[in-house]
Structure formats: C-alpha cells, structure tokens
Protein backbone atom coordinates (compact mmCIF):
# COMPACT_ATOMS: atom_id res chain seq x y z
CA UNK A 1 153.99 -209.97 19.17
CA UNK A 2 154.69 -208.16 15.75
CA UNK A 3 157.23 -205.23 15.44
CA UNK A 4 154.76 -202.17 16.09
CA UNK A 5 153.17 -203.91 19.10
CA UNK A 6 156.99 -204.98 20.39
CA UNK A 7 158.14 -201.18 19.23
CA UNK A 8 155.03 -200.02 21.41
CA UNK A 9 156.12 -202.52 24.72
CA UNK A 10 159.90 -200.94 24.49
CA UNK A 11 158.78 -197.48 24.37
CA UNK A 12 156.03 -197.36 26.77
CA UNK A 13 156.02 -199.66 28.59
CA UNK A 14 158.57 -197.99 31.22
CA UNK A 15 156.85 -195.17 31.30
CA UNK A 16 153.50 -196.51 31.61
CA UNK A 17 154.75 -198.34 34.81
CA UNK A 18 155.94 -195.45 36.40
CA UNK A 19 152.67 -193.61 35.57
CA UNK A 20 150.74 -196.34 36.49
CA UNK A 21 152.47 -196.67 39.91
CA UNK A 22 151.72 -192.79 40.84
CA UNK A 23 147.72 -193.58 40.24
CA UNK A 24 146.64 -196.11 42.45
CA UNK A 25 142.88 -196.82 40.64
CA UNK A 26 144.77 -197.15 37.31
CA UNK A 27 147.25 -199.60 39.04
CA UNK A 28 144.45 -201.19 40.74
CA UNK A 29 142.58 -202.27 37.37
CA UNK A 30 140.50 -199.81 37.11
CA UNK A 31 138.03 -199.88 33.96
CA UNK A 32 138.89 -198.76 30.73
CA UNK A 33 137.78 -195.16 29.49
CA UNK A 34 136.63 -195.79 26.35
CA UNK A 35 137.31 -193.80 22.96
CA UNK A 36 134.99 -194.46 20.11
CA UNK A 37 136.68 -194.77 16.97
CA UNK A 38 134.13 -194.81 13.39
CA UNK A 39 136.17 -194.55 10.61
CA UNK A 40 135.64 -195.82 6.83
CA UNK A 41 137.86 -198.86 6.79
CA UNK A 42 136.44 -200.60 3.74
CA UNK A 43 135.87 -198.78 0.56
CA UNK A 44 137.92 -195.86 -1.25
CA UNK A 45 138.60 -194.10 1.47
CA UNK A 46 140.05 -197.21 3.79
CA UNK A 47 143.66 -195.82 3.85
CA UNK A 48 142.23 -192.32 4.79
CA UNK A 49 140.23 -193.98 7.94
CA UNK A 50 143.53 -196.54 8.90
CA UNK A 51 145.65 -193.48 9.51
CA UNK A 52 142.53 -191.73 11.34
CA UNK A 53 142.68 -195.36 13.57
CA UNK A 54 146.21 -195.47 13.58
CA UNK A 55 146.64 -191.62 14.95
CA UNK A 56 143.85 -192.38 17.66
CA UNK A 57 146.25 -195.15 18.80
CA UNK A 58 149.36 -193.33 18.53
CA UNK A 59 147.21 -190.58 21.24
CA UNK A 60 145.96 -192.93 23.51
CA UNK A 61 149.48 -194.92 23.99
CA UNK A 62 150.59 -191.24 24.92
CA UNK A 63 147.92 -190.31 27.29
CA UNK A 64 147.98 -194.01 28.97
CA UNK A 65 152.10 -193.69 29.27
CA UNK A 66 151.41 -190.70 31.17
CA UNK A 67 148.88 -192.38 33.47
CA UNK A 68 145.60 -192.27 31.65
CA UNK A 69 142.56 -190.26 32.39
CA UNK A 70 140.69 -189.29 35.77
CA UNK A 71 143.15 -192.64 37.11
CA UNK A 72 141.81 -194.50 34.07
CA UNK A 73 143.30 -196.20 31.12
CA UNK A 74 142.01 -195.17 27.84
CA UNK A 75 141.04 -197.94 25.11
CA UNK A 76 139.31 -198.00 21.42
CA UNK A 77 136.76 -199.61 20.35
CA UNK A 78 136.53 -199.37 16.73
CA UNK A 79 133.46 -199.71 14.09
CA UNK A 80 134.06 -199.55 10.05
CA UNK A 81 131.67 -196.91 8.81
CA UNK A 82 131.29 -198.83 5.60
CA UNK A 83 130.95 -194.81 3.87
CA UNK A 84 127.33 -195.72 4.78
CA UNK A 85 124.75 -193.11 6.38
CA UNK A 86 122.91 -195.83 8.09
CA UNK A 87 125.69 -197.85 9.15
CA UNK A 88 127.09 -195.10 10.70
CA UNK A 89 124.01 -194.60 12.65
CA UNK A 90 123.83 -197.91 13.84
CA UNK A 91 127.97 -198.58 14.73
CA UNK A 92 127.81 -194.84 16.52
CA UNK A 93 124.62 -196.08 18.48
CA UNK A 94 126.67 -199.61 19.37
CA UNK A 95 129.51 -197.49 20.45
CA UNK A 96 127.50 -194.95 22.63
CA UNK A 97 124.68 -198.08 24.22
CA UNK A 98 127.19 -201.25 24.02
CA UNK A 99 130.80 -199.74 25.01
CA UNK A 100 129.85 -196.71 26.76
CA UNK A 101 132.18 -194.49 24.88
CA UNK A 102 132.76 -191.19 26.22
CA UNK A 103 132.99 -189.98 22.67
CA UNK A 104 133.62 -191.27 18.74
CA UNK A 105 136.09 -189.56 16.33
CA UNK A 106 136.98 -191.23 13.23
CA UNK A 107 134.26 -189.74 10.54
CA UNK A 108 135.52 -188.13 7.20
CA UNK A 109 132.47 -187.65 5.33
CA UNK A 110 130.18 -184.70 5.99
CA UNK A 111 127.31 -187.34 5.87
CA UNK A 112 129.15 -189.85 8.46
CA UNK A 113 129.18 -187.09 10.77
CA UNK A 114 126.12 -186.32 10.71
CA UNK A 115 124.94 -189.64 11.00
CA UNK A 116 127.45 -189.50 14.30
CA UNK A 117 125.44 -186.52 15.75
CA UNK A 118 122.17 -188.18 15.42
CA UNK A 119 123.25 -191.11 17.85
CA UNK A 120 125.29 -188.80 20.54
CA UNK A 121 122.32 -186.58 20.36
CA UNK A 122 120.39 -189.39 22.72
CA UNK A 123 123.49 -190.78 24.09
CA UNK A 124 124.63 -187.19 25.80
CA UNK A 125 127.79 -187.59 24.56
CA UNK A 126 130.47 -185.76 22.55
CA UNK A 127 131.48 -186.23 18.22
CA UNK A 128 134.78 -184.98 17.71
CA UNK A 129 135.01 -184.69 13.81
CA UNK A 130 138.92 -185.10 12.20
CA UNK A 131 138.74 -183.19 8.77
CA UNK A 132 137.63 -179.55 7.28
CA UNK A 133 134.29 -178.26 7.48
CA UNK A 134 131.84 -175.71 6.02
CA UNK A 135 131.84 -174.05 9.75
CA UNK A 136 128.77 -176.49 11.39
CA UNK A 137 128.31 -175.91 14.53
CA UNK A 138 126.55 -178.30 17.50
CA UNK A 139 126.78 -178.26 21.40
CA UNK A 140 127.98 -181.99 20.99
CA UNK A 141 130.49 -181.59 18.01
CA UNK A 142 134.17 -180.45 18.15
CA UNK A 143 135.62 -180.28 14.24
CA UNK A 144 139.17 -180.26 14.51
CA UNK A 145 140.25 -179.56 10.73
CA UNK A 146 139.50 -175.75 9.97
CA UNK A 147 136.63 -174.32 8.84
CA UNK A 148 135.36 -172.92 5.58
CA UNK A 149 135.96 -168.93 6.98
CA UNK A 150 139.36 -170.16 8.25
CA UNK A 151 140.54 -171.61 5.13
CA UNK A 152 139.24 -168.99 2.55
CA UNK A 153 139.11 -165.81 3.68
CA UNK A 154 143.02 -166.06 4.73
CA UNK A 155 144.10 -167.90 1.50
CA UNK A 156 142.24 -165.15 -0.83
CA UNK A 157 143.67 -162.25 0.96
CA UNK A 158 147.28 -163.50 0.76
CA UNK A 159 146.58 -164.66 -2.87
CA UNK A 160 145.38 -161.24 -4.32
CA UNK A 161 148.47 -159.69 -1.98
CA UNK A 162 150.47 -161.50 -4.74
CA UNK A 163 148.92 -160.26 -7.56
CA UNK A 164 145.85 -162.48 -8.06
CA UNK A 165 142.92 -160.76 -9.59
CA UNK A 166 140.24 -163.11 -11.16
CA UNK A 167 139.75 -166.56 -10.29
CA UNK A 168 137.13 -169.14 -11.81
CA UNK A 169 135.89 -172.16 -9.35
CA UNK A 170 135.67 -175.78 -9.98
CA UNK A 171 133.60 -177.61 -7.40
CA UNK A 172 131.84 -180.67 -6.40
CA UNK A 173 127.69 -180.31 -6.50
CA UNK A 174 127.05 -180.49 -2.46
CA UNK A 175 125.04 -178.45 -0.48
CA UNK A 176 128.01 -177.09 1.79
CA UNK A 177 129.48 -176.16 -1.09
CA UNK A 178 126.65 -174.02 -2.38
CA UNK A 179 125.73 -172.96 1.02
CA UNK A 180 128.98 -171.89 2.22
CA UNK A 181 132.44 -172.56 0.58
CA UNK A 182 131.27 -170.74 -2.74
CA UNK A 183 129.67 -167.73 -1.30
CA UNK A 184 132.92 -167.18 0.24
CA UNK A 185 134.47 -167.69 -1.89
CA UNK A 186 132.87 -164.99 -4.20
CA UNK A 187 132.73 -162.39 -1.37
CA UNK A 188 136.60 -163.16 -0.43
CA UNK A 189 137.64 -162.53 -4.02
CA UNK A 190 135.42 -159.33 -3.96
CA UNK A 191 136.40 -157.82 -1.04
CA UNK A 192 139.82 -158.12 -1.79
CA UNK A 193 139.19 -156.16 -4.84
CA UNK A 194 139.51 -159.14 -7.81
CA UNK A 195 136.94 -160.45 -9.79
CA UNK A 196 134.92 -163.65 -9.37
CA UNK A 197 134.39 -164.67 -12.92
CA UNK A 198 132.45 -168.35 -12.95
CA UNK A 199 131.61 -172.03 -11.01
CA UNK A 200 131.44 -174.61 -12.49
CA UNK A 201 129.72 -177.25 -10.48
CA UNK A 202 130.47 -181.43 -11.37
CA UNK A 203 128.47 -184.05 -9.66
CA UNK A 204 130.00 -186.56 -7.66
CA UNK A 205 131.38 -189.27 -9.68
CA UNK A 206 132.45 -187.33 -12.65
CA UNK A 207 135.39 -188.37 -13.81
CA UNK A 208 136.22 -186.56 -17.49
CA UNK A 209 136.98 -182.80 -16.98
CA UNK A 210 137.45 -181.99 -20.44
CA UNK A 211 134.43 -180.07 -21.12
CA UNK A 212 135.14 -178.31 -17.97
CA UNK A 213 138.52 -177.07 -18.60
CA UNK A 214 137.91 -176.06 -22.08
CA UNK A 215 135.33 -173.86 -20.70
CA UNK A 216 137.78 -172.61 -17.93
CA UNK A 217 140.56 -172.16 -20.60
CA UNK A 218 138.20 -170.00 -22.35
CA UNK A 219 137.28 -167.87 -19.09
CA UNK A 220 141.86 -167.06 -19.10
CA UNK A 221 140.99 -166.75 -15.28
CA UNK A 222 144.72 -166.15 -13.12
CA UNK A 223 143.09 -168.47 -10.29
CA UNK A 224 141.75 -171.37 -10.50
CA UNK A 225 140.06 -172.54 -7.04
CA UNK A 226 139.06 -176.18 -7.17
CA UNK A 227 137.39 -178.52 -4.70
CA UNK A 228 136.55 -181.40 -6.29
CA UNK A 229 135.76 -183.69 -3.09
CA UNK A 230 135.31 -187.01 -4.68
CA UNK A 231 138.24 -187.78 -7.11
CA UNK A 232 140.43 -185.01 -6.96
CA UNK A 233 143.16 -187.10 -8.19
CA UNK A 234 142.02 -187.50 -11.33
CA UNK A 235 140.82 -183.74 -12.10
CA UNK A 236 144.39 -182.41 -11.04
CA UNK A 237 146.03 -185.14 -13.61
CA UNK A 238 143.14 -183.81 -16.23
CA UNK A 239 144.04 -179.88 -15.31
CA UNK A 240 147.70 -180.38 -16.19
CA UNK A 241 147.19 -182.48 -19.30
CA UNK A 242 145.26 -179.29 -20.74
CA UNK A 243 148.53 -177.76 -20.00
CA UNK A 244 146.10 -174.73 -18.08
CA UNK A 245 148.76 -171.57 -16.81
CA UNK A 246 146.36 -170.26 -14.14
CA UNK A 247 147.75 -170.89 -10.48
CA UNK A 248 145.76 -173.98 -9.07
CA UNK A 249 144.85 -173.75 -5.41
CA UNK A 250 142.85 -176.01 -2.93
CA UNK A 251 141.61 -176.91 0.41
CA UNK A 252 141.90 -180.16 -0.90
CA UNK A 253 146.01 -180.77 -0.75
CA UNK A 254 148.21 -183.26 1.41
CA UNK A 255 150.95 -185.15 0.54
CA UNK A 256 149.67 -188.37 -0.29
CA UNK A 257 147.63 -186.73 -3.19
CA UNK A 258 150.95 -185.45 -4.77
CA UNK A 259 152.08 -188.69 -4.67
CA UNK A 260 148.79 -189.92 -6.05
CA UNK A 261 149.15 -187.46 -9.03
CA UNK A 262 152.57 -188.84 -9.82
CA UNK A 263 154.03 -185.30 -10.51
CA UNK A 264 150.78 -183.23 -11.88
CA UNK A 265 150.29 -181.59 -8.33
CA UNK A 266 153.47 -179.78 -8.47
CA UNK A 267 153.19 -176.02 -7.86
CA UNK A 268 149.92 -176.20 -7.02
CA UNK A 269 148.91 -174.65 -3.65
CA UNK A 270 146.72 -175.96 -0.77
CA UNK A 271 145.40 -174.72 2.29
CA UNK A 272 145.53 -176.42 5.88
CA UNK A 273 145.95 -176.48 9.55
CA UNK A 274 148.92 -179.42 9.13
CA UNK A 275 151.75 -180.53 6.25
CA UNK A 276 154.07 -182.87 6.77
CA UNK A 277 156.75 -180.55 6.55
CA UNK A 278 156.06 -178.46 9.83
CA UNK A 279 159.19 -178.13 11.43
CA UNK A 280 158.91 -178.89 15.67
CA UNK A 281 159.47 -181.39 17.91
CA UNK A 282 156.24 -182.54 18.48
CA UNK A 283 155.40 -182.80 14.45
CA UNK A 284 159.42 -184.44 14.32
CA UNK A 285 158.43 -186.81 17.16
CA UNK A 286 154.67 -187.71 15.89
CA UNK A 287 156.03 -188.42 12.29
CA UNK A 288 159.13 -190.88 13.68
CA UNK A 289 156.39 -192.67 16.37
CA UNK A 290 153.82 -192.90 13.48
CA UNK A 291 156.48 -194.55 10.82
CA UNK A 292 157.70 -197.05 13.71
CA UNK A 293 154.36 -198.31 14.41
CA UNK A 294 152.71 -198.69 11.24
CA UNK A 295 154.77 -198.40 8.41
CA UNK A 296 155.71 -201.40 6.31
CA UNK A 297 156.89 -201.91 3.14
CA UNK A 298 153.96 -200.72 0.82
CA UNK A 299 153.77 -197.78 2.73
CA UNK A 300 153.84 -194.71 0.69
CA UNK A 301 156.73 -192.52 2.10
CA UNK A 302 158.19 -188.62 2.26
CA UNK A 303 161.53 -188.69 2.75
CA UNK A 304 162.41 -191.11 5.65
CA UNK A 305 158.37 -191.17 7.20
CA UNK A 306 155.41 -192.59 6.44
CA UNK A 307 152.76 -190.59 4.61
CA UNK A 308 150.28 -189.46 7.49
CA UNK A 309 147.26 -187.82 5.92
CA UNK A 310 145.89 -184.16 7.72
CA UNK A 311 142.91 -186.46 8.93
CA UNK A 312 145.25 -187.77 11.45
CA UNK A 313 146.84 -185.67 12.29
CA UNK A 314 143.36 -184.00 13.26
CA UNK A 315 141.83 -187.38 14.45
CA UNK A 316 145.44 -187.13 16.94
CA UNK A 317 144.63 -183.47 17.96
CA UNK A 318 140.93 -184.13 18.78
CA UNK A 319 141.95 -186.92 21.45
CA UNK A 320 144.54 -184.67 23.10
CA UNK A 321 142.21 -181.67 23.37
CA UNK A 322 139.40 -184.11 24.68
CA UNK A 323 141.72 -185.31 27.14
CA UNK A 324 142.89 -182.34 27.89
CA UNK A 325 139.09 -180.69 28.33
CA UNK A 326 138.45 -183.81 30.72
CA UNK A 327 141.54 -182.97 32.75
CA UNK A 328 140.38 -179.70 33.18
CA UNK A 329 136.84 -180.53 33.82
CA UNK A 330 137.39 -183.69 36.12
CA UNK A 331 134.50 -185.45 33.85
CA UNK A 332 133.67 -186.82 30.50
CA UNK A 333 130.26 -185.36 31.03
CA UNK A 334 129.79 -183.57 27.33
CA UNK A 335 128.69 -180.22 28.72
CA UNK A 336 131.49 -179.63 31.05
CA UNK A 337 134.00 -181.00 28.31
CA UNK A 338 132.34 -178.41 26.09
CA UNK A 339 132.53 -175.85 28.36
CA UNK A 340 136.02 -176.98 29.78
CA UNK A 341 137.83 -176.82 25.82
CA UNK A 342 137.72 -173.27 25.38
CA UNK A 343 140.70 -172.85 28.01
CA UNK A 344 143.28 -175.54 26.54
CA UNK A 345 145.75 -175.58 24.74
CA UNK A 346 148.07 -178.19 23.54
CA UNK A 347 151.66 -178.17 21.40
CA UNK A 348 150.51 -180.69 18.53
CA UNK A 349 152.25 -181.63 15.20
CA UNK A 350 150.64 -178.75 13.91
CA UNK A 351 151.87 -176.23 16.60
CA UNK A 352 149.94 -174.53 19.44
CA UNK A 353 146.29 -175.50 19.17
CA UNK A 354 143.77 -173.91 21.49
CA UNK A 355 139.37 -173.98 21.06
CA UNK A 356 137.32 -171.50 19.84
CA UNK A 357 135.40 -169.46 22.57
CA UNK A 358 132.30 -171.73 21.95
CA UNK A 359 134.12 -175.02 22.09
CA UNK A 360 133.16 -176.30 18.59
CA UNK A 361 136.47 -175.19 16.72
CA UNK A 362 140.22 -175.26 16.57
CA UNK A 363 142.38 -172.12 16.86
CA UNK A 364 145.67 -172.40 15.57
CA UNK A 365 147.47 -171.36 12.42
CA UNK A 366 146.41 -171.75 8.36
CA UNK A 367 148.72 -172.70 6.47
CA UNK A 368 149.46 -172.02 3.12
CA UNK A 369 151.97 -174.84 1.17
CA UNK A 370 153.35 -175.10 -2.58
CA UNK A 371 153.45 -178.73 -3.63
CA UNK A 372 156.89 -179.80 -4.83
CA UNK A 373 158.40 -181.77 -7.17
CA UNK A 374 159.63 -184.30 -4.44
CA UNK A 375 155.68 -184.28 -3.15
CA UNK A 376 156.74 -182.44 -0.21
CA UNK A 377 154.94 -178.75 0.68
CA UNK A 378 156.94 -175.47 1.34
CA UNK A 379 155.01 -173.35 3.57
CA UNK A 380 154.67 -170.32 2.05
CA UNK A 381 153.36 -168.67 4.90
CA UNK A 382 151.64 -169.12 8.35
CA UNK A 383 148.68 -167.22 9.61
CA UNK A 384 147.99 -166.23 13.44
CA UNK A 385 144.85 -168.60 14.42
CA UNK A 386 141.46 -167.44 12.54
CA UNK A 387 137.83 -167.19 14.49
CA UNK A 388 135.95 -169.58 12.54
CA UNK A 389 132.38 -168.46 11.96
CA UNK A 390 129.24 -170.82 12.36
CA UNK A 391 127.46 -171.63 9.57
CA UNK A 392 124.41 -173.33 11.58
C-alpha cells in the first residue's frame, strides 16, 4: 500500500464503516455506481487531466465516507482522451455501453466535450464539463467553470471602474472565440463607455509574438485582454520581454501558469470561479486532503500545498453537485438530475455554489485575482453569482 492509498485507509476508513453500517445495501455489497472519468492523460495537457482524475477521487472518497449514493458506493472508471476527437468518442461510448456510467467528467478541450456529448446523446446520460466555456448549452451537459457572460461582462465593468478606457485583444483563432468571447468582449468595453481599439487573432500553434506585440505597442492600448488558449505560457514570457505597460488581464490565469512563467505573470490579472488563495474551510481542507494524497516530490507547490489547477477544482464541484442532484432526485436518470440541480447548493473550495435555473451552469462568485510575485493571487474582489447566458 503506498502513502496516499495508506493516508486514504487512516482517514476514511472509520468513517466509511460507520456510514457503511447505517446503509444496509451498501454494507451488503451492493454494486458500484459508477463515475466516468475522460481526461487527457497523455500529451501536453497530462498534468492538467491528473489533477482533473485526482479531484474526482478526492470527491468520491468523500461521498463514499459518508455512505455513498442511493445505498451505493461510487467508483471511477477512467479512459485517457489522448486530446483526440475520435478517441474521445470511442472511450465516452466504452464508458456509457461497457461500465454503465451514470455520467463522465474529465474533458478540457472544447472539442473533447463535444465529442463527450455525441456518445451521452444515445446513452441518455449526463457530461459534466470541468473548465470555462463560451456559454454552450445542452439538456445533457452541466459546465462547471464559468461562462463567457460570467467572466467578461463582470471583469470589464470593474476594470473601466478603475480607470480602464481602451483595451486591444490578443486571441487564439477558434470559433468560440469569434462567436462569443470577442463580441463580448467589444460590447462590454462599449457599454462601459471605453473604447475597443483592435484583435488580433494567432492560430493555434504560434509560438513567436513579436510581430504581434509590436503592433499592440503601436495601438498604446491601457488594456490588454489576451486569451491565447494553446501556449499561453510562452506569449505572457514574450509580452513582458517587450517590456509592454498596458495592464494584462485573462480568463486564462491559475497558479501553476505563474509558476510556469517563472516571474513574467506577475501583476497580471485573471478571472475565475476558484484561486488557490480562497480563504474557507472547505478550500483549507480540499487543498491539505489534495497535497496528502498526491503530492510528491516533483510536485510544483504554493506555499505548503500542492498546485491544484481550477480544472479540479471544477472536475471536484461537478461530482458533488451531481451527487447532490441524485440525492435530491432519488435517481441518476439524466432528466431528473437535470431537473433536480437547479435546487442545490453545496459549500465547495470555491464557496457557495448553486445551478443555474436551467441546470446547465454554475452560480457562484467571479473572481477577480492579481498574480504575485510569490505566484500566489490576491483577490481583488468577489462578485455576487452571475446568470450565465446561453450561447446555443
């Protein structure tokens, strides 16, 4: 037994007995509820779809110590998306036909969860996806990150508060992007009374910003929004090297990137439902459980924890509001779930988090943090929870 599975034993195992004991099917073996977990763990993203795994584990060791679901013990089954569309398909389709999951979290790509949807579309069953989105909407999707209206329309309005007034946009070529996150951006900045004075769109897998920023330089914008999806890493490193003065801000900002940048995120400012830095038990509690179980020595660390990424902490919420939805509901059937998340509410790492009225969304609070030197955030300030708005 290694040290997180012995950690695990010690700290739940009490608890699981007594839980156990009070629900006589669970004691009695009854099958597994199972939790499909599809995560990219091969390829760049690997470390970003371990902590998505390792956050589904940390929630269902909690919901099983407290005697499981509907007198059932919750377990994983877990499928590498590979980053591919068509793997995806196929591992979501395994999941659904071959383990009977009651639903899959896991995805971070826009394209993974869509490849997701396809399969639970003729499985009946429910995609809960763990990052940010452009506001898509689906009777059998629940995006647990924020969405595009919740992230931009609150950052721009405190931004031009402080005396923001024109702002230039660096973004990654997508079609959510151009859809959505730029036309809101342009009608946030407007309506707020600054001016929106350029995008400039990159393809994915650019990695020289040069011309970019020279052209941005030349715009003298105060703002500079960027979401470069892709490598974001490298443009930050590229924006301070031009030694740029406007304010950089993001939806694209966690601590791991800071660390990542090695010093050239610092003062930059990010938008999000969850930093590190949130200050309650239950954030306190998640960070200390999450650094016992699966930190070890090339962990990258804040402080005394392990870095967890905001994709785990969503991949965490998404479980506890689905098992929460099927307490409420009595089922895992996807359209009582659905209908069932609208009236929860649980106290996450992040705070308070409740469902939109159509089940598809989080409601809780936006953040808005300053990177620091150390790679920590200080929240600058905390927003009541946003209605996110469908964008099809």
């Amino acid at each position: 037994m290694n040290r997180r599975d012995f950690s695990r034993s010690v700290l739940f195992g009490a608890a699981g007995s007594l839980a156990a004991s009070a629900v006589s099917p669970f004691a009695r073996g009854a099958a597994p509820l199972k939790i499909g977990v599809l995560a990219p763990l091969s390829g760049p993203l690997t470390r970003v779809g371990q902590t998505n795994r390792n956050c589904a584990e940390l929630a269902v060791d909690e919901i099983n110590a407290a005697g499981g679901l509907l007198g059932r013990p919750l377990q994983l089954s877990v499928e590498d998306t590979q980053m591919s569309t068509a793997v995806t398909i196929e591992k979501a389709r395994q999941l659904f036909m071959r383990d009977d999951v009651a639903m899959i979290t896991g995805m971070v790509l826009p394209s993974e969860r869509e490849a997701a949807l396809q399969a639970a579309r003729a499985a009946r069953k429910l995609i809960v996806y763990p990052n940010f989105d452009e506001g898509r909407c689906d009777p059998q999707l629940l995006t647990t990150g924020l969405a595009a209206s919740q992230r931009i329309e609150p950052l721009i309005a405190w931004i031009m508060r402080a005396g923001g007034r024109s702002m230039s946009a660096v973004v990654s070529d997508i079609g959510s992007n151009r859809k959505v996150l730029v036309p809101q951006l342009q009608a946030a900045v407007a309506r707020h009374g600054g001016k929106f004075l350029d995008v400039y769109w990159l393809p994915y897998g650019t990695r020289d910003y040069g011309a970019t920023l020279q052209r941005v330089a030349s715009a003298n914008p105060q703002i500079v929004w960027h979401s470069i999806g892709d490598d974001p890493v490298t443009f930050v490193k590229q924006y301070r090297s031009f030694a740029l003065t406007p304010q950089l801000i993001t939806d694209i900002a966690h601590e791991s990137l800071s660390i990542a940048t090695t010093g050239a995120s610092t003062g930059t400012i990010g938008v999000s439902s969850y930093f590190m830095s949130i200050r309650n038990p239950q954030n306190e509690a998640f960070l200390r459980r999450y650094t016992e179980y699966y930190a070890d020595a090339r962990a990258p660390r804040l402080g005394s924890y392990a870095v967890v990424l905001p994709h785990g902490e969503n991949t965490y919420a998404g479980i506890r509001l689905f098992a929460e939805a099927v307490r409420a509901s009595g089922s895992v059937d996807v359209d009582r779930v659905r209908a069932a998340l609208p009236a929860v509410a649980v106290a996450l790492p992040r705070g308070q988090t409740g469902v939109s009225h159509d089940g598809g969304h989080v409601l809780c609070q936006t953040r808005f943090g300053q990177a620091l030197a150390d790679n920590s955030f200080w929240i600058l300030e905390s927003t009541g929870a946003v209605t996110p708005v469908c964008e099809g």
